[in-house]
C-alpha atoms as a PDB file:
ATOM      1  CA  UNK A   1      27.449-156.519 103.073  1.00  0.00           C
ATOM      2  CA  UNK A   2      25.048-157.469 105.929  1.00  0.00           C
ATOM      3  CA  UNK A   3      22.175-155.231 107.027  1.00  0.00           C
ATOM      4  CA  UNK A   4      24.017-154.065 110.312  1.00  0.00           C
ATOM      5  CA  UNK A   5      27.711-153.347 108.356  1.00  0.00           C
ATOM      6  CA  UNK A   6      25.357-151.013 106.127  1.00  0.00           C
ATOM      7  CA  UNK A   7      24.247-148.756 109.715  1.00  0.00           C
ATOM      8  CA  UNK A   8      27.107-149.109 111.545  1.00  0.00           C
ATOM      9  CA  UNK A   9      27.658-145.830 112.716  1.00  0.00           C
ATOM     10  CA  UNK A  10      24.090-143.960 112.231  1.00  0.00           C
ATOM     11  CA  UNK A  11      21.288-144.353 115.108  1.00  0.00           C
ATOM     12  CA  UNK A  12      18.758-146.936 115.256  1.00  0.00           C
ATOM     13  CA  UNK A  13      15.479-144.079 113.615  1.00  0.00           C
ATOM     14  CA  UNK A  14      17.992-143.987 110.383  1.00  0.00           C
ATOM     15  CA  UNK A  15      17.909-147.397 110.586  1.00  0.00           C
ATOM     16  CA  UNK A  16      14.000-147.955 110.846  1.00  0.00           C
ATOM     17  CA  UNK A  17      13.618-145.519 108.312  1.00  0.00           C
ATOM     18  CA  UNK A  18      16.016-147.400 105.809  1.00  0.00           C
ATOM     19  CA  UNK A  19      13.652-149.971 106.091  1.00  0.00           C
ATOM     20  CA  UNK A  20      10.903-148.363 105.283  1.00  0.00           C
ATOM     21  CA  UNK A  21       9.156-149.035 108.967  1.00  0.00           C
ATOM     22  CA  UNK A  22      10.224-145.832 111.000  1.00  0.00           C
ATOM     23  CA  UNK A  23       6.170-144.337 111.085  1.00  0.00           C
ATOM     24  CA  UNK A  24       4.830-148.020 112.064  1.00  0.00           C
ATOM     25  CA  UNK A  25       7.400-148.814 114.896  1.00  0.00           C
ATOM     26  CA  UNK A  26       6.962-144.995 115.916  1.00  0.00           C
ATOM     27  CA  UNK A  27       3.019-145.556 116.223  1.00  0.00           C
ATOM     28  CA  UNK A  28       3.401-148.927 117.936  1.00  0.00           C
ATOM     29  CA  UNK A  29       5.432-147.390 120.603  1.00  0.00           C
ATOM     30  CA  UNK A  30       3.596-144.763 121.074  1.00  0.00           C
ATOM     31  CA  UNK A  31       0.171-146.523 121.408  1.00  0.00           C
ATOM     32  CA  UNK A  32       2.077-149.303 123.966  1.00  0.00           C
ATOM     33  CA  UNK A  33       2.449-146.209 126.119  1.00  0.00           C
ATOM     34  CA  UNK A  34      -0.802-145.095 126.325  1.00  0.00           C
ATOM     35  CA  UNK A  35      -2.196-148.729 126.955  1.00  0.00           C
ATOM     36  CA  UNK A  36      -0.059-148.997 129.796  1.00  0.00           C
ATOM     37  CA  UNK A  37      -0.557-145.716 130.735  1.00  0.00           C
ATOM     38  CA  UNK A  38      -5.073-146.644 130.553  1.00  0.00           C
ATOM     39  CA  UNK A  39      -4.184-149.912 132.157  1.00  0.00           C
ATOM     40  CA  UNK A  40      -2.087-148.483 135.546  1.00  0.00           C
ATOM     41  CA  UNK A  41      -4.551-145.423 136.019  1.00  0.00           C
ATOM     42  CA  UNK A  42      -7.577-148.232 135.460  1.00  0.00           C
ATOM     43  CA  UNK A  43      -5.864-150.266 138.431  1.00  0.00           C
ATOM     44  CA  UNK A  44      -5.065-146.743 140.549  1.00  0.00           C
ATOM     45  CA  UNK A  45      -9.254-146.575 140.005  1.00  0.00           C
ATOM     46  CA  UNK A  46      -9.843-150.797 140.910  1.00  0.00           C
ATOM     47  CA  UNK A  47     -11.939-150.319 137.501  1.00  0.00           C
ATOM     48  CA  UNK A  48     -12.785-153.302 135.545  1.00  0.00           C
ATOM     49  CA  UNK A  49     -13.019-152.937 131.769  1.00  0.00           C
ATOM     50  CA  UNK A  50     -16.351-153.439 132.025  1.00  0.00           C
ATOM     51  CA  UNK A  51     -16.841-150.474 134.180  1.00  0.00           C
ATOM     52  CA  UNK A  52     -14.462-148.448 132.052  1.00  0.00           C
ATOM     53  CA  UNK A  53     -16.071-149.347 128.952  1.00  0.00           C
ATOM     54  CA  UNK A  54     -19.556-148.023 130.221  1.00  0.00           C
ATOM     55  CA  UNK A  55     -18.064-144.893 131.960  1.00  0.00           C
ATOM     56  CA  UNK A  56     -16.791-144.389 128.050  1.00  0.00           C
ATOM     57  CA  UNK A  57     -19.926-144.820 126.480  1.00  0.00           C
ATOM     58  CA  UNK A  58     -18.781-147.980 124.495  1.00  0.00           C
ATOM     59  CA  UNK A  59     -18.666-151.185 124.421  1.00  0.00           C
ATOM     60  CA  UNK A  60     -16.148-153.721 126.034  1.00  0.00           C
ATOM     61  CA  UNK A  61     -15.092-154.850 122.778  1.00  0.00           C
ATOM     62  CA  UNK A  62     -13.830-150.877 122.064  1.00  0.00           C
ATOM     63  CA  UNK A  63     -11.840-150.797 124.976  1.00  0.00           C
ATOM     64  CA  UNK A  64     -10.224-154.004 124.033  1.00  0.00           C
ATOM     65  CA  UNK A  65      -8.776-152.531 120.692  1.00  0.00           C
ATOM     66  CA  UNK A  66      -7.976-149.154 122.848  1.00  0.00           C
ATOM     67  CA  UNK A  67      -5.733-151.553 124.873  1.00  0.00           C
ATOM     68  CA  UNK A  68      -4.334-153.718 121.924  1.00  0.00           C
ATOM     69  CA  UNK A  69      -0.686-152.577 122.300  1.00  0.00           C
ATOM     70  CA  UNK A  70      -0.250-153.284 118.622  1.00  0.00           C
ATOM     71  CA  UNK A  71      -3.856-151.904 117.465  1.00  0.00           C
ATOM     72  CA  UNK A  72      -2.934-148.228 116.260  1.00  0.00           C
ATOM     73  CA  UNK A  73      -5.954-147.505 114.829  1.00  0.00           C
ATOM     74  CA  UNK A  74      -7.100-145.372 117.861  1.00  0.00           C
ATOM     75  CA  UNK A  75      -9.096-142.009 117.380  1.00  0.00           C
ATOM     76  CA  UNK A  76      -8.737-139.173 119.264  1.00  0.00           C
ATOM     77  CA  UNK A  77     -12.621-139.269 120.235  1.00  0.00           C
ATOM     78  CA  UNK A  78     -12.160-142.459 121.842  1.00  0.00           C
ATOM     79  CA  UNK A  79      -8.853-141.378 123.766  1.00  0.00           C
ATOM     80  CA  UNK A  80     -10.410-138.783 124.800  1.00  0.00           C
ATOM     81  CA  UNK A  81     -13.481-140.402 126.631  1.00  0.00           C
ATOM     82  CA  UNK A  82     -10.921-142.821 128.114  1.00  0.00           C
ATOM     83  CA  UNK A  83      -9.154-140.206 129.435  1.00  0.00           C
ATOM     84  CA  UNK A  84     -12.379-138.484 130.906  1.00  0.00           C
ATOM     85  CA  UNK A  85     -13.622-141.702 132.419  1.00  0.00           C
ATOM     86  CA  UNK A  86     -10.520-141.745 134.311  1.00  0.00           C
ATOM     87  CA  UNK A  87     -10.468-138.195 135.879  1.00  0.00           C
ATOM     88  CA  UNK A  88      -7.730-137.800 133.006  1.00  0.00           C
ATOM     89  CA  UNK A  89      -6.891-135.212 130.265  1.00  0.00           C
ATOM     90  CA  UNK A  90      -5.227-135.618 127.049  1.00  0.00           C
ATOM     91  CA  UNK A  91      -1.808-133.709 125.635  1.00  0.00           C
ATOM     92  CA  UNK A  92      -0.840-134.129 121.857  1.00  0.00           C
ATOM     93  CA  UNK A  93       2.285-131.580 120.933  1.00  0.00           C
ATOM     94  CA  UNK A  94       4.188-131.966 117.559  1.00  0.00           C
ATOM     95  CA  UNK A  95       8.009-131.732 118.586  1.00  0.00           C
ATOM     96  CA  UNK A  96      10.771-130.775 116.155  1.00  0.00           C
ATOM     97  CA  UNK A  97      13.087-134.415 115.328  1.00  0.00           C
ATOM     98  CA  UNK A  98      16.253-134.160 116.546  1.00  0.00           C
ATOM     99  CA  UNK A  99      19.009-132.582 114.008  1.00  0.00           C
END
């Protein structure tokens, strides 16, 4: 039986989590959101990463990883002084999973 006649019939999370890869794929989605979320409101600003790094207190190299789509390895520090450099707050909320 192939992998797809196995989750025929249940939703694509059941699926991910079968594999074993739900949390990963969940984190990379989430932080390829936020970097093109830093990225537009960067542009809206005409701010360079350069600029952005210094208005964060970091160094260009820092901001690079903060806009690595596939680097998850963020802290909430560092989001946070992105999101201050930019005029910008942050909201984290833990919502119940769907039944």
């Amino acid at each position: 039986m192939s992998i797809i006649q196995q989750h025929v019939g249940s939703d694509f999370d059941s699926f991910l989590d079968s594999e074993g890869i739900l949390d990963e794929v969940s984190a990379v989605a989430v932080k390829r959101v936020l970097a093109w979320q830093l990225e537009q409101a960067m542009k809206a600003k005409h701010l360079t990463k350069t600029e952005m790094a210094k208005r964060m207190h970091t160094s260009r190299s820092s901001l690079n990883r903060l806009l690595d789509e596939e680097d998850t390895s963020l802290t909430l520090t560092t989001l946070a002084s992105a999101a201050q450099a930019l005029g910008k707050h942050i909201r984290i909320e833990l919502i119940d999973q769907p039944a």
